[in-house]
C-alpha atoms as a PDB file:
ATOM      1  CA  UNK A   1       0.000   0.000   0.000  1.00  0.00           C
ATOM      2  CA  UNK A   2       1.564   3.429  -0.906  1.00  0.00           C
ATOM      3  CA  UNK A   3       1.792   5.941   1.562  1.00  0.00           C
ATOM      4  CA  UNK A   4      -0.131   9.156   0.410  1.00  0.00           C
ATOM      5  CA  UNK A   5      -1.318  12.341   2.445  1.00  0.00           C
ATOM      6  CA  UNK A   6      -5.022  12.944   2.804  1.00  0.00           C
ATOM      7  CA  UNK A   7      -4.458  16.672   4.028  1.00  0.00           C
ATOM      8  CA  UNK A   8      -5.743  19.734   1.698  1.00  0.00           C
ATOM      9  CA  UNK A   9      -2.205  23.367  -0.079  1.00  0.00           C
ATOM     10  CA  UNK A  10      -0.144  23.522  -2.924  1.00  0.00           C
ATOM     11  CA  UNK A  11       3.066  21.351  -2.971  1.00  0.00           C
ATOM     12  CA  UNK A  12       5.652  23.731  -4.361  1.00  0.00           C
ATOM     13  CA  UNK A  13       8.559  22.608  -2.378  1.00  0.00           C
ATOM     14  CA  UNK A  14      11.923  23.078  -3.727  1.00  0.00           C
ATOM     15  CA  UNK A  15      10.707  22.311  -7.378  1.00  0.00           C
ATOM     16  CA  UNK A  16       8.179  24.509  -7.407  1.00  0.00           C
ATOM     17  CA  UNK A  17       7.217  28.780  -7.000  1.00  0.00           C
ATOM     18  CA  UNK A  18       5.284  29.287  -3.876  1.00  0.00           C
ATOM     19  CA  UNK A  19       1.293  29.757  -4.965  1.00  0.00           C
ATOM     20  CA  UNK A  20      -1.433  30.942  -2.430  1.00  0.00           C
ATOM     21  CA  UNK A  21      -4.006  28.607  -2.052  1.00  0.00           C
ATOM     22  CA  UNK A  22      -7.912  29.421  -1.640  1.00  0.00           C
ATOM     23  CA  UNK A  23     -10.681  27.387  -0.233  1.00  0.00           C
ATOM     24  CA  UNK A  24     -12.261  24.819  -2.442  1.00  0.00           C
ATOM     25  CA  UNK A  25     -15.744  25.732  -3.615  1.00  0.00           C
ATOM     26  CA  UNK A  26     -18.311  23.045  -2.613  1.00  0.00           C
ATOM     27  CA  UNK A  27     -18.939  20.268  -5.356  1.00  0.00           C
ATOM     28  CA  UNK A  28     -15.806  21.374  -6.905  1.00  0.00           C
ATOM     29  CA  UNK A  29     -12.132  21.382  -7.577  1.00  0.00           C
ATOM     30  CA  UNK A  30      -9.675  23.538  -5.493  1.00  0.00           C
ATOM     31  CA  UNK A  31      -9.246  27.212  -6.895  1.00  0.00           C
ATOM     32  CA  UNK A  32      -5.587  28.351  -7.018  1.00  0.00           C
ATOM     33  CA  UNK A  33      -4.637  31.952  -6.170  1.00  0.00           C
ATOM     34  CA  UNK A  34      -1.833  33.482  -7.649  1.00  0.00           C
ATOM     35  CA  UNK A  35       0.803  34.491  -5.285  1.00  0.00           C
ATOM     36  CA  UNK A  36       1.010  38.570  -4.748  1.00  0.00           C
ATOM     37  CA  UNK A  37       4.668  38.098  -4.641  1.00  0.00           C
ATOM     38  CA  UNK A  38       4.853  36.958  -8.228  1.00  0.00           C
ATOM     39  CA  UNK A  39       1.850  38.284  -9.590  1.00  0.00           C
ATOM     40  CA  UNK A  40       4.204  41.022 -11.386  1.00  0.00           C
ATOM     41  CA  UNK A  41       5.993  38.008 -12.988  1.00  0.00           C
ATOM     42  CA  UNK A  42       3.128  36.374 -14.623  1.00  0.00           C
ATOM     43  CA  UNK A  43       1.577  39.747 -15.755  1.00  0.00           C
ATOM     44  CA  UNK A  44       4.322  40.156 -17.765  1.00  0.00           C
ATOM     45  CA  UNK A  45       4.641  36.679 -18.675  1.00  0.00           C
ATOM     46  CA  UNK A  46       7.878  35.785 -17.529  1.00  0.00           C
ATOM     47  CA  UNK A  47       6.328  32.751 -15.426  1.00  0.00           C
ATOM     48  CA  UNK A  48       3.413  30.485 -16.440  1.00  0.00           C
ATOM     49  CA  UNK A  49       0.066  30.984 -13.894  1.00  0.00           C
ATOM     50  CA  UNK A  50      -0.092  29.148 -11.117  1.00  0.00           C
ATOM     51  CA  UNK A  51      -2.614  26.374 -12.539  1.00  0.00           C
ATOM     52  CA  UNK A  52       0.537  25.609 -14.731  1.00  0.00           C
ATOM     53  CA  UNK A  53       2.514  25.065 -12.257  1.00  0.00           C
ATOM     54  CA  UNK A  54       1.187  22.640 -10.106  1.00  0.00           C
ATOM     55  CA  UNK A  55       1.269  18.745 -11.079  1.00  0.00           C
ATOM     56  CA  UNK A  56      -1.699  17.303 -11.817  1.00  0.00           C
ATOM     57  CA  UNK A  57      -1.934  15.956  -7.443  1.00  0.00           C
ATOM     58  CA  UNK A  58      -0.793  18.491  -5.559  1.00  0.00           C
ATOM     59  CA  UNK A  59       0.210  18.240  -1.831  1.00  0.00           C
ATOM     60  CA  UNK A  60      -3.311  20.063  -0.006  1.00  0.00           C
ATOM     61  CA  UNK A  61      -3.117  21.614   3.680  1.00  0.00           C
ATOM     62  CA  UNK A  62      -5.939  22.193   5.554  1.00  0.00           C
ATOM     63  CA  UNK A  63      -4.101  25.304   7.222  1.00  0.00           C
ATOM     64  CA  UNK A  64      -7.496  26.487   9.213  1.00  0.00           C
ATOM     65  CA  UNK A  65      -8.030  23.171  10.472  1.00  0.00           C
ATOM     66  CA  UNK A  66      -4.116  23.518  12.008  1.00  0.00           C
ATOM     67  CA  UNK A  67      -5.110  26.679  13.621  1.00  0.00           C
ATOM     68  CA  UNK A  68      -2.640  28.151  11.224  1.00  0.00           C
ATOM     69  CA  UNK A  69      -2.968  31.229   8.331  1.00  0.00           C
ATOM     70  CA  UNK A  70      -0.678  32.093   5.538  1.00  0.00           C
ATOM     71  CA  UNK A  71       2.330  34.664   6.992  1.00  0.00           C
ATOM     72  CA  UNK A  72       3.588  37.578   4.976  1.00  0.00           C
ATOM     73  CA  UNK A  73       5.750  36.816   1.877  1.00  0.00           C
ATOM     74  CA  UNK A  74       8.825  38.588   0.326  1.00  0.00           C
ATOM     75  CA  UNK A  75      11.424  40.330   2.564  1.00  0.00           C
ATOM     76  CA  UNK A  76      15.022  40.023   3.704  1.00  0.00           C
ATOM     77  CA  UNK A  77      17.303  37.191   5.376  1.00  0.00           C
ATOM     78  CA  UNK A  78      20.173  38.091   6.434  1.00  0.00           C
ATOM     79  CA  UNK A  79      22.230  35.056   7.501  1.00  0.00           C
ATOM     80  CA  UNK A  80      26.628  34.117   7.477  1.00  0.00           C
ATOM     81  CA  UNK A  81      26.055  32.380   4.206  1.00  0.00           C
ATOM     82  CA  UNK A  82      29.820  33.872   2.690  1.00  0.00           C
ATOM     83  CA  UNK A  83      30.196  31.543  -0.826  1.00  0.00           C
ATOM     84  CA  UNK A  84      27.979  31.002  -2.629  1.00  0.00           C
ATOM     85  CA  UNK A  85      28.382  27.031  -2.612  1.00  0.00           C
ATOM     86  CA  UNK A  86      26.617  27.899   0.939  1.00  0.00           C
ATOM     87  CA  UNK A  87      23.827  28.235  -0.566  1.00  0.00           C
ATOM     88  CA  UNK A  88      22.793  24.328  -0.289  1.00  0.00           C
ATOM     89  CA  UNK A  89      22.378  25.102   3.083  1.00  0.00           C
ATOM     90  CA  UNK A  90      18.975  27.512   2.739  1.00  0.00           C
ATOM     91  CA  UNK A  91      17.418  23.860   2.800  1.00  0.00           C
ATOM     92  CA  UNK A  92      17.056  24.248   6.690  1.00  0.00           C
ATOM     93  CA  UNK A  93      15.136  27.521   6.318  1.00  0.00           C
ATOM     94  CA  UNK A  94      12.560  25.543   4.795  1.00  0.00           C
ATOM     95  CA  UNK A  95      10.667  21.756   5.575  1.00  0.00           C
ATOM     96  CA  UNK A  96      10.419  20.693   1.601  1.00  0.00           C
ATOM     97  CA  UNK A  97      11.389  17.196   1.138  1.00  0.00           C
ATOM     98  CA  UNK A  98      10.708  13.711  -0.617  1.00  0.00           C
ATOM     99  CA  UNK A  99       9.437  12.492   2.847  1.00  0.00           C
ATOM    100  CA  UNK A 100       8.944  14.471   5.850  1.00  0.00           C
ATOM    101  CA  UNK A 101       7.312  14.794   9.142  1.00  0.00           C
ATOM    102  CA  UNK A 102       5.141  15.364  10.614  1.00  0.00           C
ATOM    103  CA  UNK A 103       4.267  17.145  13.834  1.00  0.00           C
ATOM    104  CA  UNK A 104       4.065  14.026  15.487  1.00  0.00           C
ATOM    105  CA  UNK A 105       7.055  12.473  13.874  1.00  0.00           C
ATOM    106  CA  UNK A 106       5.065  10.352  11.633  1.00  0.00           C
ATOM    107  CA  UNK A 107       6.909   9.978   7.777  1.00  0.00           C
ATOM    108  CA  UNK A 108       4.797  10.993   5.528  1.00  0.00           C
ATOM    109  CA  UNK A 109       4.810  12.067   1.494  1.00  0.00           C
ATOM    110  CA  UNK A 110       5.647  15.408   0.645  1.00  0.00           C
ATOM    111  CA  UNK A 111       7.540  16.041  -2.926  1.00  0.00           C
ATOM    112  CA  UNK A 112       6.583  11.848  -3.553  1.00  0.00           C
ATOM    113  CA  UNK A 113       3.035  11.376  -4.114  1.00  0.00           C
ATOM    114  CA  UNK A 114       3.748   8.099  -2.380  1.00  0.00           C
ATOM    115  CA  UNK A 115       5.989   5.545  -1.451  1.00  0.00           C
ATOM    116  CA  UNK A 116       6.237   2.006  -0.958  1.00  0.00           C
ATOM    117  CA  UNK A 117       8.118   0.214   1.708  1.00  0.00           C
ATOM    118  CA  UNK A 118       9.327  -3.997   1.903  1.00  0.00           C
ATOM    119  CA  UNK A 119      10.923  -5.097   4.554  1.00  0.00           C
ATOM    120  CA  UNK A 120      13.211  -2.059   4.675  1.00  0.00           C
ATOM    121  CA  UNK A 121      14.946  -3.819   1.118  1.00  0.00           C
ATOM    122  CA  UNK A 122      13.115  -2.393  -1.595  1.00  0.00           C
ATOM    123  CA  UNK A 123      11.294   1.168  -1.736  1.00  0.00           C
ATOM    124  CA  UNK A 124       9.419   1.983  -4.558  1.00  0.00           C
ATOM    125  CA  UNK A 125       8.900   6.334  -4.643  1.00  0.00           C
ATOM    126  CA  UNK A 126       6.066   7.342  -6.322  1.00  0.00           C
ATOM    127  CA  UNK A 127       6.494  11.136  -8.141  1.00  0.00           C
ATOM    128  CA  UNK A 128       3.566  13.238  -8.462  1.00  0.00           C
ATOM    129  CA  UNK A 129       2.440  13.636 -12.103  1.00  0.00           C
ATOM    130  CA  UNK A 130       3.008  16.916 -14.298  1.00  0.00           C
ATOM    131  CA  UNK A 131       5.481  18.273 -11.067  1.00  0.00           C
ATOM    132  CA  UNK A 132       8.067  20.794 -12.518  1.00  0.00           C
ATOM    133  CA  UNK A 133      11.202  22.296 -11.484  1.00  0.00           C
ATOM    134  CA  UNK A 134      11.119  26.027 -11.223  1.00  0.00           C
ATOM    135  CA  UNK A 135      12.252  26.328 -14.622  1.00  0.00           C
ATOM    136  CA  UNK A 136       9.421  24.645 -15.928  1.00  0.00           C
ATOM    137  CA  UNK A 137      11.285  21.293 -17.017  1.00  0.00           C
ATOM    138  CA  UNK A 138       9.431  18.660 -15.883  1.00  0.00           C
ATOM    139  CA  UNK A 139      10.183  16.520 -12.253  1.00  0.00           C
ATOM    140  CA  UNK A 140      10.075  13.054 -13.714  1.00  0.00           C
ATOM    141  CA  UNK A 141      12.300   9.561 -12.811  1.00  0.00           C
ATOM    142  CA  UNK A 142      14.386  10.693 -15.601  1.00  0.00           C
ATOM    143  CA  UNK A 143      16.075  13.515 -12.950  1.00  0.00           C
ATOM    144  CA  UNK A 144      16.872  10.579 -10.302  1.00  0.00           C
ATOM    145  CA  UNK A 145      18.272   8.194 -13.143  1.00  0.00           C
ATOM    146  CA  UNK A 146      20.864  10.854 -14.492  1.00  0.00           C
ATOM    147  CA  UNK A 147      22.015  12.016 -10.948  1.00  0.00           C
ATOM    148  CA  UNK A 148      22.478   8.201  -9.846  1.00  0.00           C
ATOM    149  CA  UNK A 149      24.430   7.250 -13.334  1.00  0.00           C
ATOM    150  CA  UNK A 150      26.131  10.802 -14.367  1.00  0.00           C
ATOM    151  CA  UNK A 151      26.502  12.174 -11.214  1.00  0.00           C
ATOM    152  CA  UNK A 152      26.822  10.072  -8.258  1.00  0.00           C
ATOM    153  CA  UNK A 153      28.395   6.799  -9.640  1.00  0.00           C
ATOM    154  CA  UNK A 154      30.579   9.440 -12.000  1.00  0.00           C
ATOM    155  CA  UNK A 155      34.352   9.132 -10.121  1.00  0.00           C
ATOM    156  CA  UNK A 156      35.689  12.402 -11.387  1.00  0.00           C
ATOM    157  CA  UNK A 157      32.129  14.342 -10.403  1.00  0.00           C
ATOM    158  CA  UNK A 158      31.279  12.250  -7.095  1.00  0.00           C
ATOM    159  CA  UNK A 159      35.232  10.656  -6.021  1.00  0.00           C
ATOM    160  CA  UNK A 160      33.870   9.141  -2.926  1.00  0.00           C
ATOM    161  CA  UNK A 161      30.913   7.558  -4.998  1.00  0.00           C
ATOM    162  CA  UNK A 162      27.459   7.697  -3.591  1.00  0.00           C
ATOM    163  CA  UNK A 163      26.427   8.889  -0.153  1.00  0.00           C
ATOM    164  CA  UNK A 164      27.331   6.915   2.804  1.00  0.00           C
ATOM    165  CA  UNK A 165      23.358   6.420   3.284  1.00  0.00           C
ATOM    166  CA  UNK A 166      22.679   4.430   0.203  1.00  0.00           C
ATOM    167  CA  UNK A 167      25.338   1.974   1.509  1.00  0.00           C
ATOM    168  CA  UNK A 168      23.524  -1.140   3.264  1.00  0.00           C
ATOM    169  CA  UNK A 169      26.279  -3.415   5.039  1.00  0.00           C
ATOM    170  CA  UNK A 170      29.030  -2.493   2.131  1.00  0.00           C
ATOM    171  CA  UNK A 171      26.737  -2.770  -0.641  1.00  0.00           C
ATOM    172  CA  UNK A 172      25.191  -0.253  -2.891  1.00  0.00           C
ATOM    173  CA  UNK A 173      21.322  -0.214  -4.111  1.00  0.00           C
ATOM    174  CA  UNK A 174      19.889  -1.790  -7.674  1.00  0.00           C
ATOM    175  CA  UNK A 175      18.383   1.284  -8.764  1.00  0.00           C
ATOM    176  CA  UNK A 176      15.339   1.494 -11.892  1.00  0.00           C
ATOM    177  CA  UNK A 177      12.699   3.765 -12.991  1.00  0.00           C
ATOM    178  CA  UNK A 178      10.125   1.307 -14.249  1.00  0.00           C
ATOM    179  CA  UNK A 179       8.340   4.519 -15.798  1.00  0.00           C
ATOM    180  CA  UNK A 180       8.398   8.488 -15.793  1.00  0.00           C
ATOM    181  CA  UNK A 181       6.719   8.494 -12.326  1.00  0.00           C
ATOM    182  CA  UNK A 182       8.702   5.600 -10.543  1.00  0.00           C
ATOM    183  CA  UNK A 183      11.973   5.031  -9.089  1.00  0.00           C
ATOM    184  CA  UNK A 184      12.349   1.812  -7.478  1.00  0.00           C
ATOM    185  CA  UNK A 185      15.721   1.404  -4.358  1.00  0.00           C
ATOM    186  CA  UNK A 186      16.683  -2.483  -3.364  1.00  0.00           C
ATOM    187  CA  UNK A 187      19.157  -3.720  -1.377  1.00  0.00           C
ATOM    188  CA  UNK A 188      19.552  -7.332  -0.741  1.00  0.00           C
ATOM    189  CA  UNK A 189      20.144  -6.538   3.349  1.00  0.00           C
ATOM    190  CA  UNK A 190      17.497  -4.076   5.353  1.00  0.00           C
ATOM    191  CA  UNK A 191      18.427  -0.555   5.211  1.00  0.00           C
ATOM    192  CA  UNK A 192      15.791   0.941   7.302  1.00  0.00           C
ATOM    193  CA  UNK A 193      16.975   4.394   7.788  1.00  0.00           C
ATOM    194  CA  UNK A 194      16.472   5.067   4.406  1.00  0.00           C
ATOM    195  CA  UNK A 195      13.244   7.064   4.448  1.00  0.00           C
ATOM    196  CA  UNK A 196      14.665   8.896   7.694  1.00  0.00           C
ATOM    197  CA  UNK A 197      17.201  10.305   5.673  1.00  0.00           C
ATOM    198  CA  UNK A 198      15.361  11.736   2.963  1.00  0.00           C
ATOM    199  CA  UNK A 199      13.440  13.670   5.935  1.00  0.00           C
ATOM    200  CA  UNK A 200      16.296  15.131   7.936  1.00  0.00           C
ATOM    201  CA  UNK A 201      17.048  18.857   8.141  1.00  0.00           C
ATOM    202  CA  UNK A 202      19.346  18.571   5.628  1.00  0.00           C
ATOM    203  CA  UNK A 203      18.619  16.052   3.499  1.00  0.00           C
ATOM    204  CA  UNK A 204      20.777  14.079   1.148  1.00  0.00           C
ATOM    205  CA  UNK A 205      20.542  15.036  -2.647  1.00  0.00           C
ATOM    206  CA  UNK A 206      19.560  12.357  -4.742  1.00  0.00           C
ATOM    207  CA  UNK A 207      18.454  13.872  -7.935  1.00  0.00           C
ATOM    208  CA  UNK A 208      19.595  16.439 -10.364  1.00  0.00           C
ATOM    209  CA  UNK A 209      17.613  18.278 -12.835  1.00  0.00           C
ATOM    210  CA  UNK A 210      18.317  16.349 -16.038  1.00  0.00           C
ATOM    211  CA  UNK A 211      18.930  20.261 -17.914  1.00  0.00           C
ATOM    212  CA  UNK A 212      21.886  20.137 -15.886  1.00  0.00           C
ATOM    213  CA  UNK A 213      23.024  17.363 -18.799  1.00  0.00           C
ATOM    214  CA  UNK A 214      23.809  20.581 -20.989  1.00  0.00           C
ATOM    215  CA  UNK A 215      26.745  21.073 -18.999  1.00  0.00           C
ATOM    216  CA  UNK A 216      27.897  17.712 -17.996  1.00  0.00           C
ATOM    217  CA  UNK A 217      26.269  15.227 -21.046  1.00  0.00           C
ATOM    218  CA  UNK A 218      25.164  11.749 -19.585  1.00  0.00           C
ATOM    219  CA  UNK A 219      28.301   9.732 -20.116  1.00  0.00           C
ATOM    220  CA  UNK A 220      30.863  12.555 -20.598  1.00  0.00           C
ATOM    221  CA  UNK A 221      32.884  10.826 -17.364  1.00  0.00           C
ATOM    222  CA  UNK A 222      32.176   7.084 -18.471  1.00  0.00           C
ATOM    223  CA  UNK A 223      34.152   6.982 -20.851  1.00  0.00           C
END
């Protein structure tokens, strides 16, 4: 059985510009409100509305039912980030990630649509369909397949090879993606921290927009 959220908000997450979200009508489907923070950018048409930038199942919140309301957006952070490779750390000023939390501690769904978990040996991650990266190129398997074979298994890219994580007693996942909206991790031993790790405060990277293949090609390291 995959694990899906039955909460009601937009999931922009990392991959994703930040939408307001407005009460569904009765009898109907939810209405999305353009954020005022980028309404200047899709009046002038540098950024699609926000019913094009969705996927087709977005992540809902029920933020009234948390005793919660939307804060103010747009201002200043000031914080000691000093290079700019710092900038992977403005994860932690945000909760955005495959699987999460929540308040309770419970993991959950949060960029995934689902997940599936078997004996703590194979986990099948369900994407959510028609989910794009900010730049509009879609958020499909394809992302997770070039980081794990370009990227992450690439020696002069990634010299220690994978992430420790991904390592279950010495030995490294069998990795797929049966289709567009599937990537499938199994080990033959248990690795049962794996979903923990993909919800920590900073969580491990494993995918890379494939656009980023204009600058490194699939195979340019392989030989």
């Amino acid at each position: 059985m995959f694990k899906a959220p039955h909460s009601v908000l937009a999931l922009t997450a990392t991959l994703l510009l930040a939408p307001l979200f407005a009460p569904p009508a009765a009898h109907a489907g939810p209405h999305f409100v353009e954020s005022p923070f980028w309404q200047d950018e899709v009046s002038s048409g540098n950024m699609p509305p926000v019913s094009e930038r969705l996927p087709d199942v977005p992540l809902m919140v029920d933020l009234a039912a948390k005793g919660r309301a939307f804060g103010q957006q747009g201002g200043t952070l000031n914080t000691m980030v000093t290079r700019s490779k710092d900038i992977r750390q403005m994860v932690v000023y945000g909760y955005a990630r495959l699987v999460g939390y929540t308040e309770d501690y419970t993991l959950q769904p949060d960029i995934l649509l689902g997940y599936e978990n078997e004996g703590n040996r194979r986990y099948t991650l369900k994407l959510r369909p028609g989910h794009r990266w900010s730049s509009g190129d879609p958020f499909t398997s394809a992302d997770f397949e070039y980081w794990w074979k370009d990227i992450a298994n690439t020696p002069l890219l990634s010299p220690a090879g994978p992430p420790d994580f991904l390592y279950s007693e010495g030995q490294l996942p069998q990795v797929s993606f049966p289709d567009a909206a599937t990537v499938i991790y199994q080990w033959d031993t248990p690795n049962p921290q794996f979903l923990q790790n993909l919800a920590q405060a900073r969580p491990p990277f494993i995918l890379s927009s494939v656009s980023l293949s204009e600058t490194v090609p699939r195979g340019l390291c392989n030989g």
